[in-house]
N, C-alpha and C. Protein backbone atom coordinates (compact mmCIF):
# COMPACT_ATOMS: atom_id res chain seq x y z
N UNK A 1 3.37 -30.72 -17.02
CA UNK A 1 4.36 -30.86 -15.95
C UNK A 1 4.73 -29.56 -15.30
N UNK A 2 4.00 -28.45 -15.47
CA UNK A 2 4.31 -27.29 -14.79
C UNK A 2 2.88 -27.05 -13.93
N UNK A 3 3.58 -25.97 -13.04
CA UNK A 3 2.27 -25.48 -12.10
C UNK A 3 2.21 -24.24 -12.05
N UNK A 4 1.82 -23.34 -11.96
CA UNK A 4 1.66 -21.98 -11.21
C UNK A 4 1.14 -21.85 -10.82
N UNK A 5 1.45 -20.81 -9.65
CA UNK A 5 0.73 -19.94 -8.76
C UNK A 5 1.31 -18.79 -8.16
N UNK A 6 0.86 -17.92 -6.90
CA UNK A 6 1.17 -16.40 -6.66
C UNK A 6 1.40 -17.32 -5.25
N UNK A 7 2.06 -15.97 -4.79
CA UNK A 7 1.65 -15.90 -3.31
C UNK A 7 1.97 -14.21 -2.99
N UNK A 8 1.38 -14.04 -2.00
CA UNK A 8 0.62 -12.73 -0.99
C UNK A 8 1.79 -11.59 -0.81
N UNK A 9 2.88 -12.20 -0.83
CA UNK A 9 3.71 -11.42 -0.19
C UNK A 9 5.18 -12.13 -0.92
N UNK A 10 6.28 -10.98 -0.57
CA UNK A 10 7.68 -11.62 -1.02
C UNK A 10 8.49 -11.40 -2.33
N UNK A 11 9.01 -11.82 -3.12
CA UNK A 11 9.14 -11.32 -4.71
C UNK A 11 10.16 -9.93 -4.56
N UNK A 12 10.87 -9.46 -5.42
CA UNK A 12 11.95 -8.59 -5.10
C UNK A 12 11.48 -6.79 -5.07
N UNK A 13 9.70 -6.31 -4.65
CA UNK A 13 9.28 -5.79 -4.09
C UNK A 13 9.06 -6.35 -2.94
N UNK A 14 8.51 -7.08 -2.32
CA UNK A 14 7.81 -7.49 -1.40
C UNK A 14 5.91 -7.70 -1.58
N UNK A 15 5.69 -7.53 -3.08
CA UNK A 15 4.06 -7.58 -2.50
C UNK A 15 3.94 -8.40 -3.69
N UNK A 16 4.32 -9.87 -4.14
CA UNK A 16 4.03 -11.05 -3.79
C UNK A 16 4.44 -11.43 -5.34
N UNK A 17 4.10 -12.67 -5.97
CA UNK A 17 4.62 -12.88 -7.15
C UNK A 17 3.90 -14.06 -7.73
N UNK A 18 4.19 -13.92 -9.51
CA UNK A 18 3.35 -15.01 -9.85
C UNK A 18 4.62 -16.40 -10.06
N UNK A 19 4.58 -17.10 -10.13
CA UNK A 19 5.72 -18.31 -9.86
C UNK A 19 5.25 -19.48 -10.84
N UNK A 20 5.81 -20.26 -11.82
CA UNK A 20 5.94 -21.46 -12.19
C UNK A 20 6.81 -22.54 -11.55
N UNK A 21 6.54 -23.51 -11.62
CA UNK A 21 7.06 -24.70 -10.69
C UNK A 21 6.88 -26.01 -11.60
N UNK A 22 7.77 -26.90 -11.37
CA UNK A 22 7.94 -27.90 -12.54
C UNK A 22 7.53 -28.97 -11.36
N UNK A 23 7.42 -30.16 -12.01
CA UNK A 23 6.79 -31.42 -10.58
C UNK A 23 7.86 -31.48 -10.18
N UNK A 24 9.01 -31.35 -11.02
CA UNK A 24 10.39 -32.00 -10.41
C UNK A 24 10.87 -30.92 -9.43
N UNK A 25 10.30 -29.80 -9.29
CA UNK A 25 10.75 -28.51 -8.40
C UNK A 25 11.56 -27.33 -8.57
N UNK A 26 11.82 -27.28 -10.02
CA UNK A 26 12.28 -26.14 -10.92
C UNK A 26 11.72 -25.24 -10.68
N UNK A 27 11.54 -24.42 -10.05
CA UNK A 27 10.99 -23.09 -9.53
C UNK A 27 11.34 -21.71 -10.51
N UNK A 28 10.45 -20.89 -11.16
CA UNK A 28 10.85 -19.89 -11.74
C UNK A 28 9.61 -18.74 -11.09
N UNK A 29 10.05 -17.62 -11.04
CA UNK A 29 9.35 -16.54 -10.10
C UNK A 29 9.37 -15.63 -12.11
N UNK A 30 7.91 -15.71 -12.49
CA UNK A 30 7.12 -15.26 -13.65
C UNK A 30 7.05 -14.04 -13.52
N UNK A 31 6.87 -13.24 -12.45
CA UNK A 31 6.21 -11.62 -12.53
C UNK A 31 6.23 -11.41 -11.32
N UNK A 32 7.04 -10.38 -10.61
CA UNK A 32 6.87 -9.43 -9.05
C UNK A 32 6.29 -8.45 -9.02
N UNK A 33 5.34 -8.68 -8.36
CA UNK A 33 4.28 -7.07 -8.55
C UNK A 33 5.49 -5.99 -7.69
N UNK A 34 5.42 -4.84 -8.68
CA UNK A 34 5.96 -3.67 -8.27
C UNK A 34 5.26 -3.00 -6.67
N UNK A 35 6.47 -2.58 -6.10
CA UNK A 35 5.58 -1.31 -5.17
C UNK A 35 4.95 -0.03 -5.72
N UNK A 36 4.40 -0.04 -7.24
CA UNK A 36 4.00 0.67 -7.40
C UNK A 36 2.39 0.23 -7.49
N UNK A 37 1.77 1.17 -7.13
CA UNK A 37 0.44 0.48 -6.22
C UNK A 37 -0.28 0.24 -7.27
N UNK A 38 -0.14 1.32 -8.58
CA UNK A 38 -1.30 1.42 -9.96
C UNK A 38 -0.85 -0.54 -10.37
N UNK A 39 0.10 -0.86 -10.39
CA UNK A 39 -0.60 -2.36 -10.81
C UNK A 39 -0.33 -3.47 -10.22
N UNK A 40 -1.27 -3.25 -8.87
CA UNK A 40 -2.02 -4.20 -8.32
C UNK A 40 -0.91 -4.89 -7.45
N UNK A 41 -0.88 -5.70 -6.04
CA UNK A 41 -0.21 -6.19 -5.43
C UNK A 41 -0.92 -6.90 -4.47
N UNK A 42 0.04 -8.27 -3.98
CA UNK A 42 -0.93 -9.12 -3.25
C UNK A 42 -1.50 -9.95 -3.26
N UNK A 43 -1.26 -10.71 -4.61
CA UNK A 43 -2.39 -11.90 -5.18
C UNK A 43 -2.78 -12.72 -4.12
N UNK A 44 -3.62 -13.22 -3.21
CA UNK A 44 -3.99 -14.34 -2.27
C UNK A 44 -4.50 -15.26 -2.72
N UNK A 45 -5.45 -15.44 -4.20
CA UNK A 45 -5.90 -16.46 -4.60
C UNK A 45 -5.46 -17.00 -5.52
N UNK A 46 -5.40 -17.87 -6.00
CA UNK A 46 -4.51 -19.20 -7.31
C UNK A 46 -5.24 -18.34 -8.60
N UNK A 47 -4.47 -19.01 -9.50
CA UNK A 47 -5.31 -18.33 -11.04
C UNK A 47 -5.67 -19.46 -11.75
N UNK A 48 -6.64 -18.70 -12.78
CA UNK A 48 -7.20 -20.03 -13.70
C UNK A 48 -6.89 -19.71 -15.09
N UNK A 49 -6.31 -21.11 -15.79
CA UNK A 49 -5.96 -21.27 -17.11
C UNK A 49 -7.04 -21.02 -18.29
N UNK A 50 -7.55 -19.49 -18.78
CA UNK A 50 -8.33 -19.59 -19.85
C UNK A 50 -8.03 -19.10 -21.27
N UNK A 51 -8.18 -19.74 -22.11
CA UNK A 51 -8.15 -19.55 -23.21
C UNK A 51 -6.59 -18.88 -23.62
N UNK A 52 -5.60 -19.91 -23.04
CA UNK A 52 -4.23 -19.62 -23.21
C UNK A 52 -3.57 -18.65 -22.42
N UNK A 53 -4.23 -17.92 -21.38
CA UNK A 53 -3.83 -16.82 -20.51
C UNK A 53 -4.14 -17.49 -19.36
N UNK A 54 -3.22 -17.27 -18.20
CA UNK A 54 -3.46 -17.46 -16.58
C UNK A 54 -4.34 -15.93 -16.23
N UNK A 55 -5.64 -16.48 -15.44
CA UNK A 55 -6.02 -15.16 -14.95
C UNK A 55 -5.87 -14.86 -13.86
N UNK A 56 -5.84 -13.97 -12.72
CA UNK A 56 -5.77 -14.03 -11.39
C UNK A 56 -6.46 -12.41 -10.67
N UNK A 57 -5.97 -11.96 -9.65
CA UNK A 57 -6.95 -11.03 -8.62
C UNK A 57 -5.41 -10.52 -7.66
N UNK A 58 -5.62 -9.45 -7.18
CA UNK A 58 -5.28 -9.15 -6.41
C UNK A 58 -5.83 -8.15 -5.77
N UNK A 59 -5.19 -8.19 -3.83
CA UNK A 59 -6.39 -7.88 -2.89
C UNK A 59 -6.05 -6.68 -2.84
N UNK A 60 -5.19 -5.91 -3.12
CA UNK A 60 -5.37 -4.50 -2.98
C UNK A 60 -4.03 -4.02 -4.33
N UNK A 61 -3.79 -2.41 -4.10
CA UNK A 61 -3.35 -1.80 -5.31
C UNK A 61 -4.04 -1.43 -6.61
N UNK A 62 -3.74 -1.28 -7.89
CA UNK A 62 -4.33 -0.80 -8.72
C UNK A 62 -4.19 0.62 -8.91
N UNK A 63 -5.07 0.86 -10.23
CA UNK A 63 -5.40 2.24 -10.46
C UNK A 63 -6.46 3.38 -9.75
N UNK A 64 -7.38 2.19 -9.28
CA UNK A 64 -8.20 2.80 -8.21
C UNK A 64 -7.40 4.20 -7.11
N UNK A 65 -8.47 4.72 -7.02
CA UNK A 65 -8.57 5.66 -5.71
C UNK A 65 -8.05 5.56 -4.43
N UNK A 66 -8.33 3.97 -3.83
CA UNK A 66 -8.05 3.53 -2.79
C UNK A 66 -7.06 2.49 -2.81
N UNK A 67 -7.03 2.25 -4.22
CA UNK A 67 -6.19 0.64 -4.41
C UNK A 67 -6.77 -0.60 -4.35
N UNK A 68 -7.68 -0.69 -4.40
CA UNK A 68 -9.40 -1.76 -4.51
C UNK A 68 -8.48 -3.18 -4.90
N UNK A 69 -7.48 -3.26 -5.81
CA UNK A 69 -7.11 -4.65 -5.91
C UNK A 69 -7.54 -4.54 -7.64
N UNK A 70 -7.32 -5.73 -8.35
CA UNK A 70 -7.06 -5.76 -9.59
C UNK A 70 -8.02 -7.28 -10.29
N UNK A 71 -8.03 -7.72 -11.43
CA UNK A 71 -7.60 -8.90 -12.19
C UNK A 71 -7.00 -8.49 -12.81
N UNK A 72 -5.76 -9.27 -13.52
CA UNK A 72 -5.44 -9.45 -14.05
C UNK A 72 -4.70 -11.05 -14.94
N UNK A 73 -4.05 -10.78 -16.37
CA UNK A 73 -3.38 -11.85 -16.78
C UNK A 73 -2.17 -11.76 -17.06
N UNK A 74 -1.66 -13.57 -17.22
CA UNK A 74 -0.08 -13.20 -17.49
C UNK A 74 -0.37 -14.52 -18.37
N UNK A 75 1.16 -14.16 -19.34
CA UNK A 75 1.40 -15.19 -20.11
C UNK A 75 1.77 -16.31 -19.47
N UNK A 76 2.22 -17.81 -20.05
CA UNK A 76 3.27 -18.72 -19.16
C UNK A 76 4.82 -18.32 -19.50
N UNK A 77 5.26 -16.93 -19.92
CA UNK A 77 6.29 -16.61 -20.35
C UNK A 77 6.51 -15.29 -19.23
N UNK A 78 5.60 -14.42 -18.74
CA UNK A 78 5.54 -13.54 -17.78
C UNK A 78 5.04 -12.24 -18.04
N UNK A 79 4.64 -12.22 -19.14
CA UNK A 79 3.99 -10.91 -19.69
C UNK A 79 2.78 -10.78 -19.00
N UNK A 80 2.70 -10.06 -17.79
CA UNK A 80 1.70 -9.85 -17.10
C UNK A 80 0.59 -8.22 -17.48
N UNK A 81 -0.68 -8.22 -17.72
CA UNK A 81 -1.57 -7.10 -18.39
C UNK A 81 -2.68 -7.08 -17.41
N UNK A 82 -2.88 -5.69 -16.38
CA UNK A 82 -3.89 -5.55 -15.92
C UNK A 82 -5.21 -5.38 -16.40
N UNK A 83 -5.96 -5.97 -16.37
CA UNK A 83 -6.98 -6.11 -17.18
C UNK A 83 -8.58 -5.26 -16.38
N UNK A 84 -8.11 -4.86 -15.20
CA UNK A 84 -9.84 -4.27 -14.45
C UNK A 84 -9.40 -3.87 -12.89
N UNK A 85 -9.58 -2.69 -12.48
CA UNK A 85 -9.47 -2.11 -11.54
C UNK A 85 -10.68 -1.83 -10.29
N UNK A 86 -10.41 -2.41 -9.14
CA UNK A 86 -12.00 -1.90 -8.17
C UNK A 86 -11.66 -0.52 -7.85
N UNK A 87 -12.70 -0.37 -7.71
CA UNK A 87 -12.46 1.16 -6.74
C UNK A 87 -13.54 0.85 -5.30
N UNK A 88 -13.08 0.99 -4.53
CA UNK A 88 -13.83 1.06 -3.30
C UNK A 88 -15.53 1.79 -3.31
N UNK A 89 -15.23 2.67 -3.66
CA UNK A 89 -16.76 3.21 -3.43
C UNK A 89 -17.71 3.66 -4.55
N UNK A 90 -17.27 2.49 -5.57
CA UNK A 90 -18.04 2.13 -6.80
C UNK A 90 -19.10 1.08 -6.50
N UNK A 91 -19.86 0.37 -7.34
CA UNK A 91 -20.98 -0.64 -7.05
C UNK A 91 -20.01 -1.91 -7.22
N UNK A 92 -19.06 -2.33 -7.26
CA UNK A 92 -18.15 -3.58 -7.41
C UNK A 92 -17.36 -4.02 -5.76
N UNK A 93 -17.34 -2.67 -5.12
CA UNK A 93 -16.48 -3.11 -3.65
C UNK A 93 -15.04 -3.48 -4.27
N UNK A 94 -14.83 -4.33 -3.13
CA UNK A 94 -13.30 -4.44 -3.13
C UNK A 94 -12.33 -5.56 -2.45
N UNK A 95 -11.46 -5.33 -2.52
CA UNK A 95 -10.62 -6.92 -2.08
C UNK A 95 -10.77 -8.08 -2.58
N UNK A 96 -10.15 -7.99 -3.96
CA UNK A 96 -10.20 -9.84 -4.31
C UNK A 96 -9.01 -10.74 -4.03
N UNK A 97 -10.10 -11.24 -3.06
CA UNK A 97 -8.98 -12.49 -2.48
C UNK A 97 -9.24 -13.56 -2.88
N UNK A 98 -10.06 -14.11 -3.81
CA UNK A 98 -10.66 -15.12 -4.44
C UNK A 98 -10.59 -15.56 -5.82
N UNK A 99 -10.37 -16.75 -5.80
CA UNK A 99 -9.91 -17.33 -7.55
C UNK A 99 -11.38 -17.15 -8.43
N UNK A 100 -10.91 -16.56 -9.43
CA UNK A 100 -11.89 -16.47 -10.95
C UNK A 100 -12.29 -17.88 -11.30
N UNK A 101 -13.11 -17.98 -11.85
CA UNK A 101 -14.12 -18.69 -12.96
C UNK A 101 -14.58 -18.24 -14.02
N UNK A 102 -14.35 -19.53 -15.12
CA UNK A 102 -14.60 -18.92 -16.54
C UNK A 102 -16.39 -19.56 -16.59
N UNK A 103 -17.08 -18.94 -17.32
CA UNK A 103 -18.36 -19.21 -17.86
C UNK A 103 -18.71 -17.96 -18.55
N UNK A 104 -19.16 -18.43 -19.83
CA UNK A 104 -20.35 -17.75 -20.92
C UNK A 104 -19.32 -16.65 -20.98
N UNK A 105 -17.86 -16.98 -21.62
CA UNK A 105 -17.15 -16.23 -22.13
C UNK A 105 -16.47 -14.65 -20.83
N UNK A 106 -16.68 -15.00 -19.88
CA UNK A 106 -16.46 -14.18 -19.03
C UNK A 106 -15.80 -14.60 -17.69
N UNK A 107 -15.00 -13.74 -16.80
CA UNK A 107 -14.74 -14.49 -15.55
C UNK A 107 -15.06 -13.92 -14.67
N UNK A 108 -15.72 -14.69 -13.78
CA UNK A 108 -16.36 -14.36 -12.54
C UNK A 108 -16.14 -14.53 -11.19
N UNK A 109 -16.12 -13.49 -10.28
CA UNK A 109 -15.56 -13.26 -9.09
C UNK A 109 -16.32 -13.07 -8.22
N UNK A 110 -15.85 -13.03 -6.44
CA UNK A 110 -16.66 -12.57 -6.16
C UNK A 110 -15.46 -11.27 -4.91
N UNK A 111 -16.19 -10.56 -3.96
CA UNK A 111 -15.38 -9.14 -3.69
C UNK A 111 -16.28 -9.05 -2.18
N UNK A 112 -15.67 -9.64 -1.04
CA UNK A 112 -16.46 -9.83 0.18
C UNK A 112 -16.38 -8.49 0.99
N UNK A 113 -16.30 -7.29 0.33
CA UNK A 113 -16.44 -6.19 1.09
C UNK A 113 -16.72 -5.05 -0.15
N UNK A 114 -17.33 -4.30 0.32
CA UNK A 114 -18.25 -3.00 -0.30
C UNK A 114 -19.16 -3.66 -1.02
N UNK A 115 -19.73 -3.08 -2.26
CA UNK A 115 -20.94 -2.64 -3.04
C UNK A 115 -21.96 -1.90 -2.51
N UNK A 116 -22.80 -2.19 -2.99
CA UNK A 116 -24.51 -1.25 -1.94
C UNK A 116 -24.56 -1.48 -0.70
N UNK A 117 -24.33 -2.48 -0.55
CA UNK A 117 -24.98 -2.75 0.80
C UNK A 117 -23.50 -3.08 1.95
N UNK A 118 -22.42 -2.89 1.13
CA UNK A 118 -21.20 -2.82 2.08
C UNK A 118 -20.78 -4.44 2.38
N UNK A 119 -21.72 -5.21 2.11
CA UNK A 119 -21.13 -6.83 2.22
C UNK A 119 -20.78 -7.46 1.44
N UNK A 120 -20.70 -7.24 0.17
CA UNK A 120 -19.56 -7.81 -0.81
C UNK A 120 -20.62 -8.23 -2.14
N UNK A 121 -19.96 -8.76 -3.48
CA UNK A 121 -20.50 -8.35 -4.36
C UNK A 121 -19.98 -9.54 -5.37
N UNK A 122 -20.75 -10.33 -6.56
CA UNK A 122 -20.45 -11.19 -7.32
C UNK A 122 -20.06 -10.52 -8.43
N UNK A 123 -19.35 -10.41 -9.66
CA UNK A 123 -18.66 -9.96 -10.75
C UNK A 123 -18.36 -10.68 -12.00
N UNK A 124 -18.51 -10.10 -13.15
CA UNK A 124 -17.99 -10.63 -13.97
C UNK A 124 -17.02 -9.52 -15.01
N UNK A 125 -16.15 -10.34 -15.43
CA UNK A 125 -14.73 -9.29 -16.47
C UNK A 125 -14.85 -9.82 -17.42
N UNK A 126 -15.09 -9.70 -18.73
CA UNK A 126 -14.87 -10.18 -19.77
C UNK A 126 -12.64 -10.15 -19.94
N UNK A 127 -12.63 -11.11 -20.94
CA UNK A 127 -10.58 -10.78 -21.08
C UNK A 127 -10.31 -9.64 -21.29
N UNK A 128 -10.79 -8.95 -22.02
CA UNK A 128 -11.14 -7.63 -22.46
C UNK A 128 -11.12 -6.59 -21.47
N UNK A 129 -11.57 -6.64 -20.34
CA UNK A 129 -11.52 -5.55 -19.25
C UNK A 129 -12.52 -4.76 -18.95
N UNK A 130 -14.36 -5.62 -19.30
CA UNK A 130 -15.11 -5.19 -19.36
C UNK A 130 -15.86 -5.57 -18.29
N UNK A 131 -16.03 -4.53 -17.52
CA UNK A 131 -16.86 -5.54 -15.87
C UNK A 131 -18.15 -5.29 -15.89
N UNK A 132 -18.98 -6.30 -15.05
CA UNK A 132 -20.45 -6.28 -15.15
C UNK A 132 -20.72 -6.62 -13.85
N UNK A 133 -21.57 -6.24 -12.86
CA UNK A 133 -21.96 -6.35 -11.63
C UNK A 133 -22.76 -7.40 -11.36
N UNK A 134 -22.36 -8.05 -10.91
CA UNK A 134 -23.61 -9.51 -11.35
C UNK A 134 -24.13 -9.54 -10.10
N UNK A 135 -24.55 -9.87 -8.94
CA UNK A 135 -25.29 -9.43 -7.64
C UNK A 135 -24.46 -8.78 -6.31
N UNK A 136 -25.58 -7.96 -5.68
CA UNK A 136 -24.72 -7.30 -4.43
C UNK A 136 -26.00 -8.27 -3.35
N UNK A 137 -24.65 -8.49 -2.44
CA UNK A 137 -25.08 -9.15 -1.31
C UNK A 137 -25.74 -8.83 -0.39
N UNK A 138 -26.65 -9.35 1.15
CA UNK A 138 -26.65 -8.24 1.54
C UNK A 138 -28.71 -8.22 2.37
N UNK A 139 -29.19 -8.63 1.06
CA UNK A 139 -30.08 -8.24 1.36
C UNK A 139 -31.20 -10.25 1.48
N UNK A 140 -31.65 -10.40 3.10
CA UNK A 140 -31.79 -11.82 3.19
C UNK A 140 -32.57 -12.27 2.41
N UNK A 141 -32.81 -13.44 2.22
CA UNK A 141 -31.85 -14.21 2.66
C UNK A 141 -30.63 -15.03 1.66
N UNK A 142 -29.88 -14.29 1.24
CA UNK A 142 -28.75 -14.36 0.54
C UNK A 142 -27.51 -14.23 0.86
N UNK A 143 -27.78 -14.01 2.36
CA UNK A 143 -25.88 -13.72 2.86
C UNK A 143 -25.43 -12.28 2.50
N UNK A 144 -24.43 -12.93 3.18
CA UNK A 144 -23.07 -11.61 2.85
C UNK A 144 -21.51 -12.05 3.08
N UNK A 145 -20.80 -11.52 2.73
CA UNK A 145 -19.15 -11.47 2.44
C UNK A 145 -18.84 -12.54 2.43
N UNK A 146 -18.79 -12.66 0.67
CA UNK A 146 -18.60 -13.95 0.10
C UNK A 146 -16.84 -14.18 -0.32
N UNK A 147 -16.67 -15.08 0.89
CA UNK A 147 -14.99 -15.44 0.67
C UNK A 147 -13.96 -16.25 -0.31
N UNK A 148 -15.05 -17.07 -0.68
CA UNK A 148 -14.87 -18.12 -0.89
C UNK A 148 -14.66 -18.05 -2.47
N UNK A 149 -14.04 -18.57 -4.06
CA UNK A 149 -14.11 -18.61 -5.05
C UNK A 149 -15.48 -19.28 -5.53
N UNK A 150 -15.61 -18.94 -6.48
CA UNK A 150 -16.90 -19.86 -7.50
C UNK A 150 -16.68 -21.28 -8.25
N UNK A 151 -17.48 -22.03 -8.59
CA UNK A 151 -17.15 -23.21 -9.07
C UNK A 151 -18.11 -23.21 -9.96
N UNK A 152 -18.02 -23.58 -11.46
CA UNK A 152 -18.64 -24.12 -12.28
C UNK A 152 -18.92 -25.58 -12.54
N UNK A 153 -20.48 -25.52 -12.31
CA UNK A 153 -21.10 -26.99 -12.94
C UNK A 153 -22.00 -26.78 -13.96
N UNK A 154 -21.22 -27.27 -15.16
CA UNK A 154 -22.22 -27.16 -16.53
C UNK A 154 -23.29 -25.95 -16.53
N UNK A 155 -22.06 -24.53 -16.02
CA UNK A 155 -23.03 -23.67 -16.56
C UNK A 155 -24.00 -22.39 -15.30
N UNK A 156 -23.88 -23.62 -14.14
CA UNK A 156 -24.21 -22.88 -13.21
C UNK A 156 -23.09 -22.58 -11.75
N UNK A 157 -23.28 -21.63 -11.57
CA UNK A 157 -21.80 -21.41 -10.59
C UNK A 157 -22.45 -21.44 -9.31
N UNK A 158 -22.13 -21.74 -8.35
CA UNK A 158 -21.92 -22.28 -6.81
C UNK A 158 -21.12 -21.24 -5.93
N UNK A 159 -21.33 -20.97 -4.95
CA UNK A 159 -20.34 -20.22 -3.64
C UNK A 159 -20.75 -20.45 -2.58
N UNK A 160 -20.42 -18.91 -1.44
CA UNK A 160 -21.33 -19.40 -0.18
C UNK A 160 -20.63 -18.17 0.23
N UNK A 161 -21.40 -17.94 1.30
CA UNK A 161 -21.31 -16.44 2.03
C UNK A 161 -20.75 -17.01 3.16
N UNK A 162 -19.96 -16.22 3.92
CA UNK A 162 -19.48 -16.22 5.36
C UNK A 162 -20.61 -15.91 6.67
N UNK A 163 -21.41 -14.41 6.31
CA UNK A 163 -22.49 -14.21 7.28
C UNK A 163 -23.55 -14.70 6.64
N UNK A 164 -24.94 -14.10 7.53
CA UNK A 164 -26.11 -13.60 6.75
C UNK A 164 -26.78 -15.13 6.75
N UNK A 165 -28.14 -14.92 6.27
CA UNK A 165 -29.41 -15.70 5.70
C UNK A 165 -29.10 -17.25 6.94
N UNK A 166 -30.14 -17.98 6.28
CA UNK A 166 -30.96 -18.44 7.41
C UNK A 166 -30.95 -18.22 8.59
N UNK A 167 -31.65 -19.38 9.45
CA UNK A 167 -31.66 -19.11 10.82
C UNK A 167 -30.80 -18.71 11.96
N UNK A 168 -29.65 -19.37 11.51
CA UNK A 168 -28.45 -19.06 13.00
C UNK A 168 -27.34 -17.35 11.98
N UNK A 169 -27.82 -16.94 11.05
CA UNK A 169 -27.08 -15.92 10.57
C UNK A 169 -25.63 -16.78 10.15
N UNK A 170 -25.56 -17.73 9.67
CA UNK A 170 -23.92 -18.59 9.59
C UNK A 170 -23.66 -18.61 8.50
N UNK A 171 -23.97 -17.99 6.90
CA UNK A 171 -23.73 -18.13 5.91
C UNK A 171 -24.50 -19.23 4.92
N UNK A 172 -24.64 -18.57 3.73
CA UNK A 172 -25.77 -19.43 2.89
C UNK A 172 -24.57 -20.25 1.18
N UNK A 173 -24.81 -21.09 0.76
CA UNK A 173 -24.54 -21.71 -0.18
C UNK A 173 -25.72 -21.16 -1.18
N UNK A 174 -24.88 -20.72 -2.43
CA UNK A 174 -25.87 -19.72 -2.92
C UNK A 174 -25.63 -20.38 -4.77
N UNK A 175 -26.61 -20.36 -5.67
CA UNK A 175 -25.88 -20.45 -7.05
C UNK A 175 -26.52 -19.44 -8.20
N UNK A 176 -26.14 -19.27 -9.04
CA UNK A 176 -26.43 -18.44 -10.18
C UNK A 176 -26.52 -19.15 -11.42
N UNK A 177 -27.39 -19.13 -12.37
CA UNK A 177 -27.52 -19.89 -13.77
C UNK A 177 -26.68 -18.83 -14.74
N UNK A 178 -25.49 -19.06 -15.17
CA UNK A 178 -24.64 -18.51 -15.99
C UNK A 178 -26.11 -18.16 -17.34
N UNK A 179 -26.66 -19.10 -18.08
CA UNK A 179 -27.39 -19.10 -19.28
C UNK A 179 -28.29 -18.03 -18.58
N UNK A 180 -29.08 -17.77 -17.78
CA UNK A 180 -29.83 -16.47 -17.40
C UNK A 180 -29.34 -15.15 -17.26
N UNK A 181 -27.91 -14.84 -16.93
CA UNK A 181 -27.71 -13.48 -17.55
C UNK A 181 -27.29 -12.81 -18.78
N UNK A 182 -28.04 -11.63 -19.12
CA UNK A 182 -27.47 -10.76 -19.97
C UNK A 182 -26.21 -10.76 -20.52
N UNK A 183 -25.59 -10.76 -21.50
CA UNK A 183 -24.23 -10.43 -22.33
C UNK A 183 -24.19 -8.86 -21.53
C-alpha cells in the first residue's frame, strides 16, 4: 500500500526529493537532495525495488568533476547511500535520466550523452558501487542517445535509441543477452 518516487526539482533545497505515498495519499518526503552538488541532485527517473533497497539515478551533481549525476539507494525509512558517480569525460558519459534494471545481480542503465563516441552509453553498477561499461553507442547501425530506461525479459534487456541506425536515422530498438556478459 505504499508508493515511491522522486521528482526533478523542489524538496527544502530545491533539487528534488525521494517521496513515499500511501494509496490513501499520506504523503511523506524520504530524502531532499542537498545543494551540495557531491551527492547528486535531480532525480528525473522512478526507482526500482531490489533486493530490499530502492535504487535510483540522478541527472546531474555528484562527486564527479562536472557533476555527471549519480545512482544511488535509499532505504523505505530514508537512509539514502550514493553508490557510483559519472564523470563526464570518462568512458560512462553522463546524465541519468533513466530508471535502472536489475539483471545477473547488477543494475543497468543507460546515459544518452558522452562516452567514446559522445552519444550515450549502456551501464551496469553492481549494489556495491562497482561500474562496468556495457556498450557505447554510436557506431551504425545501433543508434545513439538512448533515453529511454531498460526492461527485462527473462534475462534479456530491451531499449531504443532516440537517433541513429536504419534508414530514416529515427532511432533503433536494440537488446542485450544479460547471460552473455562477463561478471
Amino acid at each position: 500500500g505504499i508508493l515511491y518516487g522522486t521528482t526533478e526539482s523542489g524538496g527544502k533545497n530545491g533539487e528534488g526529493v525521494v517521496y513515499s505515498i500511501t494509496t490513501s495519499g499520506k504523503e511523506n518526503v524520504l530524502h531532499s537532495f542537498p545543494a551540495l552538488r557531491y551527492d547528486g541532485e535531480n532525480p528525473e527517473a522512478g526507482m526500482i525495488l531490489y533486493d530490499g533497497l530502492l535504487y535510483g539515478t540522478t541527472s546531474s551533481g555528484g562527486a564527479g568533476v562536472d557533476e555527471a549525476g549519480t545512482v544511488f539507494s535509499i532505504t523505505a525509512t530514508g537512509k539514502e547511500n550514493q553508490i557510483f558517480d559519472f564523470q563526464p569525460f570518462d568512458d560512462y558519459g553522463f546524465r541519468a535520466d533513466s530508471a535502472l534494471t536489475a539483471a545477473k545481480g547488477k543494475l543497468y542503465g543507460t546515459l544518452p550523452d558522452g562516452g567514446a563516441n559522445s552519444v550515450g552509453t549502456l551501464y551496469g553498477v553492481t549494489p556495491s558501487g562497482t561500474g562496468t561499461l556495457v556498450h557505447v553507442f554510436g557506431s551504425p547501425p545501433d543508434g545513439s542517445r538512448p533515453l529511454a530506461g531498460l526492461v527485462n525479459v527473462d534475462g534479456t534487456l530491451y531499449g531504443t535509441t532516440s537517433f541513429g541506425g536504419g534508414v530514416a536515422d529515427s532511432g533503433t530498438v536494440y537488446r542485450l543477452i544479460v547471460s552473455r556478459l562477463r561478471d
